[in-house]
Protein backbone atom coordinates (compact mmCIF):
# COMPACT_ATOMS: atom_id res chain seq x y z
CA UNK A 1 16.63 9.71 -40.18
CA UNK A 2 17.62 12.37 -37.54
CA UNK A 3 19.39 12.65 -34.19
CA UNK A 4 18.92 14.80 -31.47
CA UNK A 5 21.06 17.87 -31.49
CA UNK A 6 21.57 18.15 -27.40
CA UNK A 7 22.06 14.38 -26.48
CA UNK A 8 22.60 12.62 -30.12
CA UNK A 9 19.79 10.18 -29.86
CA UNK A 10 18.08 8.81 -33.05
CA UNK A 11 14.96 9.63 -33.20
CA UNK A 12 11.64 8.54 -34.88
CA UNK A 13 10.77 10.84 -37.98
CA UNK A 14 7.51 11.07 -35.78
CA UNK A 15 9.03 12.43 -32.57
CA UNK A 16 8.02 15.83 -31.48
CA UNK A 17 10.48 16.13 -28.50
CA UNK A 18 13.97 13.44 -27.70
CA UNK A 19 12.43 10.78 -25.81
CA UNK A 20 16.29 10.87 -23.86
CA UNK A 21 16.57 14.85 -22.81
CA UNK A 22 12.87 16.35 -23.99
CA UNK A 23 14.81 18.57 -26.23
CA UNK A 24 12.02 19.82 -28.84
CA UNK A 25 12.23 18.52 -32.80
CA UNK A 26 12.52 20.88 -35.42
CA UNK A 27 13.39 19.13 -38.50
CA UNK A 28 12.98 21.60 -41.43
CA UNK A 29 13.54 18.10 -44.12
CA UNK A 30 10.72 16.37 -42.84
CA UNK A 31 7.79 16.90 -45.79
CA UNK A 32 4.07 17.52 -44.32
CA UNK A 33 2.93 18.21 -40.68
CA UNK A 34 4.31 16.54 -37.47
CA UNK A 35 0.47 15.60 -36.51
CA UNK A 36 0.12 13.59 -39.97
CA UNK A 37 3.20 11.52 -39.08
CA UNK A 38 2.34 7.95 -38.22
CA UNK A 39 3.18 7.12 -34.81
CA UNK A 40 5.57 4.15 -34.37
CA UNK A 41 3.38 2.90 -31.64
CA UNK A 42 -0.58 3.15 -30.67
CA UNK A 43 -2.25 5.44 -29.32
CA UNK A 44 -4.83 3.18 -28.01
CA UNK A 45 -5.19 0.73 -25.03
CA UNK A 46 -5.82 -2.66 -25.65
CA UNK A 47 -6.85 -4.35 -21.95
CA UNK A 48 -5.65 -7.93 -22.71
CA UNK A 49 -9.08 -10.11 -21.32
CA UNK A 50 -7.71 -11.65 -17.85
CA UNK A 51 -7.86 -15.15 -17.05
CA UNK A 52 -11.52 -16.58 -15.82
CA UNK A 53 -9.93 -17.35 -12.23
CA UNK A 54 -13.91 -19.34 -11.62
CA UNK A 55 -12.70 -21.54 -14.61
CA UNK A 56 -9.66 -22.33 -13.33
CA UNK A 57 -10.88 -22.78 -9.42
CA UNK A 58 -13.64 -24.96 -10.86
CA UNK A 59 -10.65 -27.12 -12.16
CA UNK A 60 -8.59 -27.12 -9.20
CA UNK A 61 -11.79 -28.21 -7.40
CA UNK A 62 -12.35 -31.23 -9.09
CA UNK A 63 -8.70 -32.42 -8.95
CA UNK A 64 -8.82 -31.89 -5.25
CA UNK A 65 -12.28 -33.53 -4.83
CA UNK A 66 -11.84 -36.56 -7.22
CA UNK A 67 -8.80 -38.13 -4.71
CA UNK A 68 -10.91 -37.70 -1.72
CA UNK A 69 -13.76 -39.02 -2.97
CA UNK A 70 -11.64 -42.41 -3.74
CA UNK A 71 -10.06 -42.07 -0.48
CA UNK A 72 -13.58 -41.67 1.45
CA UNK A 73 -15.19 -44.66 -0.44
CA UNK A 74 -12.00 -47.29 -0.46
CA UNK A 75 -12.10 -46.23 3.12
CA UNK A 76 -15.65 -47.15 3.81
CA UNK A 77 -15.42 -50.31 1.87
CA UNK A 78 -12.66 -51.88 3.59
CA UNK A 79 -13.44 -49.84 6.87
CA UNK A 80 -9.73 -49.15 7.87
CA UNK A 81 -10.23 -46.87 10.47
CA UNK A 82 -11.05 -43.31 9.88
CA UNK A 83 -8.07 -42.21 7.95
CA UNK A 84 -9.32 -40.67 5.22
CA UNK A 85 -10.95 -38.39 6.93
CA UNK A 86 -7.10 -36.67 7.48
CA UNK A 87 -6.97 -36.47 3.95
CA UNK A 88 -10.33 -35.09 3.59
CA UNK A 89 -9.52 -32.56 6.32
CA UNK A 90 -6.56 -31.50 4.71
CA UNK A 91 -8.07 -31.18 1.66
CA UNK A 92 -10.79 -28.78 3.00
CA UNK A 93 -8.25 -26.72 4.45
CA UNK A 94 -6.40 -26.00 1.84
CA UNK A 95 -9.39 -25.61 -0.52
CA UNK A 96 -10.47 -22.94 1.97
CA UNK A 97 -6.89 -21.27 1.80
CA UNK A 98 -6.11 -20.98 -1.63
CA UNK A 99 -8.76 -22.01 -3.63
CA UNK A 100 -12.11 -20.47 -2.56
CA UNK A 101 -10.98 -17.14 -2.90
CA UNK A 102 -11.08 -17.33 -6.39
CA UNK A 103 -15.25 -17.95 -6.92
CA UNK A 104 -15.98 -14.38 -4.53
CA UNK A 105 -14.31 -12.53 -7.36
CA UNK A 106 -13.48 -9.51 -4.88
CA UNK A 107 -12.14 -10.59 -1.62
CA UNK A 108 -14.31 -11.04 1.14
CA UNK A 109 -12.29 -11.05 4.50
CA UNK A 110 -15.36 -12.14 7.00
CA UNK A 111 -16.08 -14.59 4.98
CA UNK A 112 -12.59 -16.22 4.63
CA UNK A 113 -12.34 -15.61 8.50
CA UNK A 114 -15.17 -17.89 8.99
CA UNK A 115 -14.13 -20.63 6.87
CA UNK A 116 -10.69 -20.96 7.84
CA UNK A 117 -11.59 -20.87 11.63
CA UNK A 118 -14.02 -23.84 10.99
CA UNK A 119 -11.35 -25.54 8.66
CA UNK A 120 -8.54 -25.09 11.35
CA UNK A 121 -10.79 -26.43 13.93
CA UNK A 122 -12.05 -29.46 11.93
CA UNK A 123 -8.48 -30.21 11.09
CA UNK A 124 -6.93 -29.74 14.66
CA UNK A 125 -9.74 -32.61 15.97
CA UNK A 126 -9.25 -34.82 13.10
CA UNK A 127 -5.37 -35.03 13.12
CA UNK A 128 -4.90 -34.45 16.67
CA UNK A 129 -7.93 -35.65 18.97
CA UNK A 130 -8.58 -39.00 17.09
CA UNK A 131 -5.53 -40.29 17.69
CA UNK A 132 -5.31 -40.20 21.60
CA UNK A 133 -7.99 -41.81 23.71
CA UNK A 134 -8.46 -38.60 25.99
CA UNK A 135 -8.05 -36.67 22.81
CA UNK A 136 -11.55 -34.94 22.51
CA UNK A 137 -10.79 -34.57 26.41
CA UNK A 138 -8.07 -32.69 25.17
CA UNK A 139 -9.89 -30.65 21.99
CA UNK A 140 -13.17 -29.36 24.06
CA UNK A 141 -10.95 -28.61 26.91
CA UNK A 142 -8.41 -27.00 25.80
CA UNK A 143 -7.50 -26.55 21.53
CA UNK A 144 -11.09 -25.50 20.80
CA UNK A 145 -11.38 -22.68 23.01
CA UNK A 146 -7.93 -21.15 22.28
CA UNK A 147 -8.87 -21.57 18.58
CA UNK A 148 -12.04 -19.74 19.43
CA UNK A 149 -10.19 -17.00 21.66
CA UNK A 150 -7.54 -16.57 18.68
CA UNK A 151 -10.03 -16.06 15.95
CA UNK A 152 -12.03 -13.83 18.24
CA UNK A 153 -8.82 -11.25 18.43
CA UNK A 154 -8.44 -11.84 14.78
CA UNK A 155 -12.02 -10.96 14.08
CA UNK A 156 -11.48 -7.78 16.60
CA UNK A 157 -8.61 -6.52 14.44
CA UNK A 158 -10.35 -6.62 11.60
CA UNK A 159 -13.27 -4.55 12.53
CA UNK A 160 -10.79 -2.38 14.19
CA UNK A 161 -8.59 -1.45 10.82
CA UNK A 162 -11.92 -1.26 8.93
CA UNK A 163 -13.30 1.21 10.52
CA UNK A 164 -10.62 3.72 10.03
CA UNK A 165 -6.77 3.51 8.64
CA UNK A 166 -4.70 2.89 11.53
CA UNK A 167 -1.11 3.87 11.84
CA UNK A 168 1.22 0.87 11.34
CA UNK A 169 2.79 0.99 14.86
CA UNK A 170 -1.12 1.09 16.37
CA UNK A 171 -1.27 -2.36 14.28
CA UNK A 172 1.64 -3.68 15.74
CA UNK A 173 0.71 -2.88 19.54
CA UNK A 174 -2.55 -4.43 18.72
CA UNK A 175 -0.97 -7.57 17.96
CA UNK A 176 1.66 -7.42 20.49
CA UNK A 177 -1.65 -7.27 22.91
CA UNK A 178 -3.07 -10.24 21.21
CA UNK A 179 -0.29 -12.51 21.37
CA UNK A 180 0.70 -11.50 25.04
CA UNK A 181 -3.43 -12.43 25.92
CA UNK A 182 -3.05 -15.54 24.00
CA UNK A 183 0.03 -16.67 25.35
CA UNK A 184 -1.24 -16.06 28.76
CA UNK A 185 -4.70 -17.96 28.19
CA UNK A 186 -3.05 -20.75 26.17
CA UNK A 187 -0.57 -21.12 29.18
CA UNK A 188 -3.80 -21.50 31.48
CA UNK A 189 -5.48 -23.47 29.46
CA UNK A 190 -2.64 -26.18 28.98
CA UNK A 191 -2.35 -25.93 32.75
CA UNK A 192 -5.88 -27.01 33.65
CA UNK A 193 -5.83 -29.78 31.26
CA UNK A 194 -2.61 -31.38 31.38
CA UNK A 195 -1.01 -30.14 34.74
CA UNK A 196 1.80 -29.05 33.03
CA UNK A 197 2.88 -25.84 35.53
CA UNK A 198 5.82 -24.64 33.64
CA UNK A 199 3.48 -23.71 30.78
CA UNK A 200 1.79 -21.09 32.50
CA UNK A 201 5.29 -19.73 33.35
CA UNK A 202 6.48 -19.90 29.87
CA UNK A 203 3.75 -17.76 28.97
CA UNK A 204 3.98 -15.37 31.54
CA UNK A 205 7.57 -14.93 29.94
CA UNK A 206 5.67 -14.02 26.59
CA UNK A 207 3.39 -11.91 28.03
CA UNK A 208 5.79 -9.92 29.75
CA UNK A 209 8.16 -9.76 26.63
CA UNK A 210 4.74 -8.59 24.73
CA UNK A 211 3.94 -5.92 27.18
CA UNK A 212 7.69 -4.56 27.20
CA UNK A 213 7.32 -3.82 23.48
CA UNK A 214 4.09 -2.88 23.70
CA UNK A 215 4.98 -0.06 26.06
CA UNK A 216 7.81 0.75 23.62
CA UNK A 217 5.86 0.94 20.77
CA UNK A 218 3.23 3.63 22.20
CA UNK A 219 5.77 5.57 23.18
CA UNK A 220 7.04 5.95 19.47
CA UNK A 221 3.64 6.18 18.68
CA UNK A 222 2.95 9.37 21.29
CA UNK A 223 6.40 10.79 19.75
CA UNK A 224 5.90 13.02 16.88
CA UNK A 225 9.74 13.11 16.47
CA UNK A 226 10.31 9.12 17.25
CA UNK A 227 7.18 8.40 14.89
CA UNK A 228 8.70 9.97 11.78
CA UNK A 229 12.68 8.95 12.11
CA UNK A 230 11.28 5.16 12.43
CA UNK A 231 8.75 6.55 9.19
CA UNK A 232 11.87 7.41 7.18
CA UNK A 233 14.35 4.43 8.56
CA UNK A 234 11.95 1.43 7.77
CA UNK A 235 10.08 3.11 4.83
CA UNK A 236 6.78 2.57 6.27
């Protein structure tokens, strides 16, 4: 057994340097060649095989599916109303969410845009327009096109930060823009449908909020010196 001579460490009769300070072995006691000393560890990498995320989405599947299948069918034989189709809603959307990602293998963001627009739209007019008797009124008029407006921008940013890396403030004015434009055609929206003035004030309030800190944050972005103190502050 031997010890380092600059820090004291013990070392492995295999060591060719202190794994503490890097000070170099020289052990004249030790019989044969450093290279012919076993290793206390291998050399080798041994990839553990991951988990087979398909198996395991396959499962999650069919616990997911089995209840709504028993909802859907007890509700069509006793013909309660429609209320399993909240469940079955729900359901999707979450499948959608969490689950589905798992059988692409790599993730595939157009894809998962698509479905989770759909899902959010079936789910909004299942929960919500059912239950009011101007509630598709309500969905066509007003829900569905802000849902459609919203994934738009969505869709927009994504083909924006894919075709080149964008600098993290140019992300965040992006999305201050989309929120103040949402805001503003959510606001108008509500208006025409329910006749609710205030809302379009409300989100003139958001818009201009939006727009302040937009302004701000191109400025930072058009400042060399700004950019890099709010670099080194945030860590970013």
């Amino acid at each position: 057994m031997s010890y380092c001579v600059n820090c004291g460490v013990e070392l492995d009769d295999s060591a060719k340097k202190c794994a503490l300070c890097s000070t170099p072995v020289i052990n004249p006691n030790i019989q044969g060649k450093p290279d012919e000393t076993p290793a206390p560890f291998s050399s080798e990498e041994h990839i553990p095989q991951g988990i087979k995320k398909r198996f395991i989405a396959y499962i999650i599947s069919m616990i997911i599916l089995i209840p709504n299948i028993v909802c859907f069918l007890t509700n069509a034989i006793f013909k309660g109303g429609f209320w399993s189709l909240y469940v079955n809603t729900s359901s999707f959307l979450i499948w959608v969410i969490f689950v589905f990602p798992f059988f692409t293998g790599r993730l595939k963001p157009f894809l998962m845009w698509g479905l989770d627009t759909v899902g959010v739209a079936a789910y909004v007019y299942f929960f919500f327009a059912l239950n009011h008797q101007s509630g598709k009124d309500w969905y066509f008029q007003c829900a569905l096109p802000f849902i459609c407006i919203v994934s738009l921008m969505v869709l927009v940013y994504m083909l924006w930060t894919k075709c080149k890396k964008r600098h993290w403030l140019l992300r965040s004015v992006l999305i201050m823009a989309d929120i103040a434009v949402s805001s503003v055609v959510l606001g108008a929206l509500i208006r025409n449908v329910t006749n609710f003035k205030s809302a379009f004030d409300i989100s003139m309030i958001i818009f201009v909020s939006c727009a302040v800190l937009v302004a701000f944050l191109v400025y930072c972005y058009s400042s060399k010196h700004m950019r890099r103190w709010l670099s080194k502050r945030f860590f970013v």
